[in-house]
C-alpha atoms as a PDB file:
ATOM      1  CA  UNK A   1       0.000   0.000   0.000  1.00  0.00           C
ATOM      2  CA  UNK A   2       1.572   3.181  -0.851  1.00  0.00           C
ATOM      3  CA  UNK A   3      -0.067   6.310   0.436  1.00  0.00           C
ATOM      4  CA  UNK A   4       0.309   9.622  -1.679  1.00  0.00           C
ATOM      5  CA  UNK A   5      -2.295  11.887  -0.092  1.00  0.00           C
ATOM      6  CA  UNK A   6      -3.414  12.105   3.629  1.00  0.00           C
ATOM      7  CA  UNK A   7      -5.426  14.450   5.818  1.00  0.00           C
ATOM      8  CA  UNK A   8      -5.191  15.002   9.408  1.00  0.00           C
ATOM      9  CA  UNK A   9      -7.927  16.477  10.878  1.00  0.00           C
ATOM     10  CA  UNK A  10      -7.467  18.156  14.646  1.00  0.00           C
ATOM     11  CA  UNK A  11      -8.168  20.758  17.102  1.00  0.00           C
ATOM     12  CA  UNK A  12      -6.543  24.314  15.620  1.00  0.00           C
ATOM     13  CA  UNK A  13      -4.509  24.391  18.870  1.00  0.00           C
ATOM     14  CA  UNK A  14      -2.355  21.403  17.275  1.00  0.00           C
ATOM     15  CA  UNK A  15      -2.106  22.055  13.846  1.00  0.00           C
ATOM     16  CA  UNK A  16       1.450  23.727  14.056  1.00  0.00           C
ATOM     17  CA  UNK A  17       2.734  20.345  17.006  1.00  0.00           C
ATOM     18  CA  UNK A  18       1.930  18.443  14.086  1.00  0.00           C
ATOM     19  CA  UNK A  19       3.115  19.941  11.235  1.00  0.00           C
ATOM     20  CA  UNK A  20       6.492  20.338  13.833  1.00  0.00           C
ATOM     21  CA  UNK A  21       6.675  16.855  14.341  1.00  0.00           C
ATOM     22  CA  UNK A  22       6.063  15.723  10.895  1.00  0.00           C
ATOM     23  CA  UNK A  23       8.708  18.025   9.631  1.00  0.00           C
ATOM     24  CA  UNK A  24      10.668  16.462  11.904  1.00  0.00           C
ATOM     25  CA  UNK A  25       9.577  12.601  11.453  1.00  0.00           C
ATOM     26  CA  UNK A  26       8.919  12.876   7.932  1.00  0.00           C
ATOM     27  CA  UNK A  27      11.222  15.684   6.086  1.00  0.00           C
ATOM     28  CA  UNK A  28      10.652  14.716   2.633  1.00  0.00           C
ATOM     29  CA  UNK A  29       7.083  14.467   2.846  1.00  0.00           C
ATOM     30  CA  UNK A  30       5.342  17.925   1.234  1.00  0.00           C
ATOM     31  CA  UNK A  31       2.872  19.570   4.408  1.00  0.00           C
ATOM     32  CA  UNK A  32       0.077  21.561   3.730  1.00  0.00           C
ATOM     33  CA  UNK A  33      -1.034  23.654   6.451  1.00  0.00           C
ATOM     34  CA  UNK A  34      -5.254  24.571   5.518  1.00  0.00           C
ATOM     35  CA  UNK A  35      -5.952  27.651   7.887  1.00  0.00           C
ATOM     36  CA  UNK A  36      -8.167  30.699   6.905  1.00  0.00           C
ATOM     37  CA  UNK A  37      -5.451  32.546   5.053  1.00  0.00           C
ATOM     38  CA  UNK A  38      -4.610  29.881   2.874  1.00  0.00           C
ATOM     39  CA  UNK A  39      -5.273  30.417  -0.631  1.00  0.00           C
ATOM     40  CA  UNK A  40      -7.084  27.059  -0.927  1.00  0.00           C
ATOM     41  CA  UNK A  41      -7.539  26.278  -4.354  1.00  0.00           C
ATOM     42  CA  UNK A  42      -3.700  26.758  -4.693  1.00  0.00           C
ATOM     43  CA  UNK A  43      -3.349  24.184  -2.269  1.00  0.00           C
ATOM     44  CA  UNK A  44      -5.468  21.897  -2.792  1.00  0.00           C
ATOM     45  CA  UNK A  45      -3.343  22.015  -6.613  1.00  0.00           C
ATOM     46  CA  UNK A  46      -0.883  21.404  -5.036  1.00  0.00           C
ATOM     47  CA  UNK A  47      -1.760  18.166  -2.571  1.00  0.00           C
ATOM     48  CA  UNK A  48      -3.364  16.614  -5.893  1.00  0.00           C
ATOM     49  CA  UNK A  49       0.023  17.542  -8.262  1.00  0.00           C
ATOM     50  CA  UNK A  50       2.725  16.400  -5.885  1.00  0.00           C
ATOM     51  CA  UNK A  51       0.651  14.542  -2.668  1.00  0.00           C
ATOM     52  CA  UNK A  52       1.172  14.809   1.029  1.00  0.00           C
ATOM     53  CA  UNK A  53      -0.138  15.726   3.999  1.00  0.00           C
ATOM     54  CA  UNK A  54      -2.536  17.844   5.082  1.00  0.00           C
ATOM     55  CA  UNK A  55      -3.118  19.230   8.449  1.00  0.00           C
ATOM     56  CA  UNK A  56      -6.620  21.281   8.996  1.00  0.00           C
ATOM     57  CA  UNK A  57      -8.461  21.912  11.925  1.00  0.00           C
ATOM     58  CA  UNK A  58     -12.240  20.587  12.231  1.00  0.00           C
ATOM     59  CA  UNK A  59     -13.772  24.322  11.908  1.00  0.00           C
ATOM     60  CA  UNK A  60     -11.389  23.899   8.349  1.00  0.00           C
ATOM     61  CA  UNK A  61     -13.696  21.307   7.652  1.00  0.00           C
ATOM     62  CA  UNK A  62     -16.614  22.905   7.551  1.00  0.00           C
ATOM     63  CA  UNK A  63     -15.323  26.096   6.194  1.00  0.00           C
ATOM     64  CA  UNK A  64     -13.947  24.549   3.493  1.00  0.00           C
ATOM     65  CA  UNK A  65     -15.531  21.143   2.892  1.00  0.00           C
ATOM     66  CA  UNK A  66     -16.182  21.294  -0.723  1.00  0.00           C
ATOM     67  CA  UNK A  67     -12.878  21.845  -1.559  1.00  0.00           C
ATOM     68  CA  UNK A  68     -11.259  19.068   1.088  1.00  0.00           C
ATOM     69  CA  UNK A  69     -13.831  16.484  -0.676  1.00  0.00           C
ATOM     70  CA  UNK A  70     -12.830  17.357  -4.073  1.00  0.00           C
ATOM     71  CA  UNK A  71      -9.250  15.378  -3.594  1.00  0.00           C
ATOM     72  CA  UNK A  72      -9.355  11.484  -3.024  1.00  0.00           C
ATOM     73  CA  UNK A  73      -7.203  10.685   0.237  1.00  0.00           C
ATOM     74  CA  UNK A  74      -5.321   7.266   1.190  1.00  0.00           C
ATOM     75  CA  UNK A  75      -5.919   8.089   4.856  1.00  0.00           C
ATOM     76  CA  UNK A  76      -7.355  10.473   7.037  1.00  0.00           C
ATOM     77  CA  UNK A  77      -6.441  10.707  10.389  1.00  0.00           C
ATOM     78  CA  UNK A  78      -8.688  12.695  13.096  1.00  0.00           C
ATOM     79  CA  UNK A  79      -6.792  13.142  16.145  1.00  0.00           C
ATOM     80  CA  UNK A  80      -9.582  13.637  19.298  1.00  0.00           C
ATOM     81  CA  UNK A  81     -11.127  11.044  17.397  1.00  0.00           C
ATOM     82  CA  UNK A  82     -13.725  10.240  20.299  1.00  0.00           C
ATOM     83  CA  UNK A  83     -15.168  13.765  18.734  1.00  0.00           C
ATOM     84  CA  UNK A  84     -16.768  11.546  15.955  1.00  0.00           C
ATOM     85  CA  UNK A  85     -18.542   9.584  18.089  1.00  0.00           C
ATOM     86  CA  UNK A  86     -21.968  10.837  17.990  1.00  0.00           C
ATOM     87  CA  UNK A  87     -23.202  10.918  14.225  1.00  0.00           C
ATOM     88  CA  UNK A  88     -25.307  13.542  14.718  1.00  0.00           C
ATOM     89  CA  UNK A  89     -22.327  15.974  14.958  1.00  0.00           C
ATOM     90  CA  UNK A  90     -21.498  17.891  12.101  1.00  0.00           C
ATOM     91  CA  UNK A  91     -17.744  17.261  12.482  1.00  0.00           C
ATOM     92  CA  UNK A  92     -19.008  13.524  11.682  1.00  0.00           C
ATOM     93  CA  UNK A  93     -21.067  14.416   9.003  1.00  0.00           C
ATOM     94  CA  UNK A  94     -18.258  16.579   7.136  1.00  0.00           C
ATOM     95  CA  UNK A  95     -15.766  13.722   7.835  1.00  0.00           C
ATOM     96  CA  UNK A  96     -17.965  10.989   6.325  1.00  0.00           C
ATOM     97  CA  UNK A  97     -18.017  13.004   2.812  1.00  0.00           C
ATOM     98  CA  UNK A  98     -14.192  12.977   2.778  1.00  0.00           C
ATOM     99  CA  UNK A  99     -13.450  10.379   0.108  1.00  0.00           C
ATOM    100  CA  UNK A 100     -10.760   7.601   1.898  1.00  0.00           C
ATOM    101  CA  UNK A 101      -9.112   4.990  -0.092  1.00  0.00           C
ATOM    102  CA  UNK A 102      -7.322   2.875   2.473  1.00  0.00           C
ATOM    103  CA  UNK A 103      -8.164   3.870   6.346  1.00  0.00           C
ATOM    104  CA  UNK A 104      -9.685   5.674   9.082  1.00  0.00           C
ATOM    105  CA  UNK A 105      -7.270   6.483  12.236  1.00  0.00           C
ATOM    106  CA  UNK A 106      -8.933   7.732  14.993  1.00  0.00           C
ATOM    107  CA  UNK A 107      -6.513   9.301  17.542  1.00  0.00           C
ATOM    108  CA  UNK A 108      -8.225   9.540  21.189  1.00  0.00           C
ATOM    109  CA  UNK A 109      -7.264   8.686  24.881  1.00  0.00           C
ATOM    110  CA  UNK A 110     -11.024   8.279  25.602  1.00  0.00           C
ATOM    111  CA  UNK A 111     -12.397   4.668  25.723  1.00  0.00           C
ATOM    112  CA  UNK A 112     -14.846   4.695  22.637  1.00  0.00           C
END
């Protein structure tokens, strides 16, 4: 399985500690920070062109959800993942319409 796109979805307070430690883990890897001054179409060219990661936070998600589920993502990650547990949440509902071709990881220290 090779993975070529990924998004990590997590509270805005830990965007940056991730995009730290995957600079730091994973150097060669291209990461694309989504925040509200992004230019996002440019970046979402850029994730499909030459892959990656991307790192946005779950208001990102709604902001910009038509964009995020425009690209086609090997795995998406949500960090807090105990967040998703009710599916009447609309952080649930955006994250369902992401496209995923391999897996889910949910991140969360709280029994689900």
């Amino acid at each position: 399985m090779k993975i070529k796109k990924a998004i990590i979805i997590c509270p805005a307070t830990l965007k940056n500690y991730w995009k730290d430690e995957l600079s730091n883990w994973c150097p060669k890897i291209p990461i694309w920070l989504l925040d509200k001054n992004s230019d996002w179409k440019k970046l979402m060219k850029k994730l499909k062109d030459k892959g990656g990661i991307l790192i946005c936070s779950y208001g990102m998600v709604s902001t910009s959800r038509m964009l995020i589920t425009e690209a086609r993502y090997d795995i998406l990650v949500i960090d807090e993942g105990h967040k998703t547990k009710n599916i009447d949440t609309e952080l649930r509902r955006n994250a369902m319409q992401i496209a995923v071709k391999f897996h889910w990881l949910l991140l969360t220290g709280t029994p689900l």
